[in-house]
Protein backbone atom coordinates (compact mmCIF):
# COMPACT_ATOMS: atom_id res chain seq x y z
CA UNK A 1 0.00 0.00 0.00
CA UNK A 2 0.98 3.49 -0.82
CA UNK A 3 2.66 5.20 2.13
CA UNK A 4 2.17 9.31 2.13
CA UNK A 5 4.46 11.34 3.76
CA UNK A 6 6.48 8.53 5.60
CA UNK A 7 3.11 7.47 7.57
CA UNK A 8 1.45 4.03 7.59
CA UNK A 9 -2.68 4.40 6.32
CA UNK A 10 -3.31 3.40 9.99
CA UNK A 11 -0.81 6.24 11.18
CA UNK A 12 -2.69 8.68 9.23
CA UNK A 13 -5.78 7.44 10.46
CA UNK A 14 -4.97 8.18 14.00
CA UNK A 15 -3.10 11.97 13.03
CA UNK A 16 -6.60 12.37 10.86
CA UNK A 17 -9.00 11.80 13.92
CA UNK A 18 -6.40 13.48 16.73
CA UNK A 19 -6.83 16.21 14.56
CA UNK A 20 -10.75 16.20 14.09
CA UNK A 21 -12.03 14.64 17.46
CA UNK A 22 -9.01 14.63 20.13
CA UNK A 23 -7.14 11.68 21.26
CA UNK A 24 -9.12 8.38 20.24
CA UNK A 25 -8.97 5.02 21.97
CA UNK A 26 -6.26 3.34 21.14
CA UNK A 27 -7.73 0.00 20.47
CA UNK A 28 -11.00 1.97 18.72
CA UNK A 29 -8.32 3.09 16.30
CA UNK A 30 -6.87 -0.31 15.97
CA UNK A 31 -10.36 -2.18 15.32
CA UNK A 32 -11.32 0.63 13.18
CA UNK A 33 -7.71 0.03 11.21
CA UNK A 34 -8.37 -3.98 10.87
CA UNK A 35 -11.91 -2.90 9.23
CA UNK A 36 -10.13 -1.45 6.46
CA UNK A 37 -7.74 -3.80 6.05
CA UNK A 38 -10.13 -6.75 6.11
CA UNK A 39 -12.62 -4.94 3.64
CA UNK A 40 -9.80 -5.45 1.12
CA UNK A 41 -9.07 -9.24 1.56
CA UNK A 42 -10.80 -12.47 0.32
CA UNK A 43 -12.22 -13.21 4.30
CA UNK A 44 -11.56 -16.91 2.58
CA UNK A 45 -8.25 -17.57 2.74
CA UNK A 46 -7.28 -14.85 4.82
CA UNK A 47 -5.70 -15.52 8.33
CA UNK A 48 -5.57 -14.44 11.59
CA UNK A 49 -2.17 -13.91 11.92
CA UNK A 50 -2.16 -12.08 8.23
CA UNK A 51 -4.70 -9.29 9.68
CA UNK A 52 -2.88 -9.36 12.77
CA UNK A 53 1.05 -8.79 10.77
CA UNK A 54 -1.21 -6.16 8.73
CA UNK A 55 -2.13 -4.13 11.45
CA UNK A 56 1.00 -4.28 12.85
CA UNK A 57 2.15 -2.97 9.43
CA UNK A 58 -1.00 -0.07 9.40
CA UNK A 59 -0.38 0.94 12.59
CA UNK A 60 3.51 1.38 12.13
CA UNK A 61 4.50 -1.00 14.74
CA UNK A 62 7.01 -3.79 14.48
CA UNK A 63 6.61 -7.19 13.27
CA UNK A 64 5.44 -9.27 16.67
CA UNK A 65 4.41 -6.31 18.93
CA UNK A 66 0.85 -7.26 18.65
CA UNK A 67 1.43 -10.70 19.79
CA UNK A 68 0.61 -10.02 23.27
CA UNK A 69 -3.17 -9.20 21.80
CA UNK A 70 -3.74 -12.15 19.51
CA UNK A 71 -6.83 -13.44 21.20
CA UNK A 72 -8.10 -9.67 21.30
CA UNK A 73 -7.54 -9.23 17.45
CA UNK A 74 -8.55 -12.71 17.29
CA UNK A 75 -11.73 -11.74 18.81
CA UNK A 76 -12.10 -8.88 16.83
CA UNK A 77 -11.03 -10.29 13.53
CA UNK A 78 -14.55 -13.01 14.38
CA UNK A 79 -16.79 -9.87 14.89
CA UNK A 80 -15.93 -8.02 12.18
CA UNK A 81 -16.08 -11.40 9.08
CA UNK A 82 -19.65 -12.20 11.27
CA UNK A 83 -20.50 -8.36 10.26
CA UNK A 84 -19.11 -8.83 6.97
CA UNK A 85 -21.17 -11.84 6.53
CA UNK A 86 -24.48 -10.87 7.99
CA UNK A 87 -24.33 -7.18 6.19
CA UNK A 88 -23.89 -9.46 2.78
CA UNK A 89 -26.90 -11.72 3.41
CA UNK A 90 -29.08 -8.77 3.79
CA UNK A 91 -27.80 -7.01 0.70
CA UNK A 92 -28.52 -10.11 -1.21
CA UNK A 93 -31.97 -10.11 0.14
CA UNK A 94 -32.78 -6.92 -0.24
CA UNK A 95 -31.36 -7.06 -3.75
CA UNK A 96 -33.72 -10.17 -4.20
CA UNK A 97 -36.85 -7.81 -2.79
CA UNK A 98 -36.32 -4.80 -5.53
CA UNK A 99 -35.63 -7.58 -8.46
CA UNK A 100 -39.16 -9.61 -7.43
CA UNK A 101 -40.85 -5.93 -6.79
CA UNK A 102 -40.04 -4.82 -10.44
CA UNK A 103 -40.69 -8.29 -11.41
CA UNK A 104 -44.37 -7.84 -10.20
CA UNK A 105 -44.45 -4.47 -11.51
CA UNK A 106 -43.10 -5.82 -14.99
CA UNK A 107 -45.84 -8.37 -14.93
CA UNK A 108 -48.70 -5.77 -13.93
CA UNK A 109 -47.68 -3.89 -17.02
CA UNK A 110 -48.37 -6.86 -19.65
């Protein structure tokens, strides 16, 4: 990922909402980091230990420091692919709702 001005996108994250809302939680910033990273991966084949090494990476820490948290971003990591996957399921149904509604309304015209 492109890096601007030396800073990691999680780095500029936190500088971006110091600057707009104060100091934020740290581990707010880091959960809100992992969604980003995670919206870009195929949730498939992607690991645990990949999102936790990326955040590491986003955040502009060294390789291993977030070790000490792995069942945290472990935890985290669950909650946000569950999100992922319920947010999906309702798009597809309400994608299925609008294509039977103009169905209908296809049909009412003939």
């Amino acid at each position: 990922r492109a890096v601007e001005d030396g800073l990691s996108a999680g780095a500029r994250y936190l500088k971006r909402v110091d600057a707009e809302y104060g100091k934020v939680d740290e581990e707010e910033a880091m959960q809100s980091a992992l969604r980003e990273i995670l919206a870009t991966e195929d949730l498939r084949v992607f690991s645990k230990r990949q999102a936790r090494r990326q955040l590491e990476k986003a955040l502009g820490k060294t390789e291993g420091s977030l070790e000490s948290m792995k069942k945290q971003i472990g935890g985290w990591v669950n909650t946000l692919v569950q999100e992922t996957l319920v947010q999906d399921k309702l798009d597809r149904q309400e994608k299925e709702a609008r294509e039977a509604v103009l169905h209908e309304e296809v049909i009412d015209l003939t």
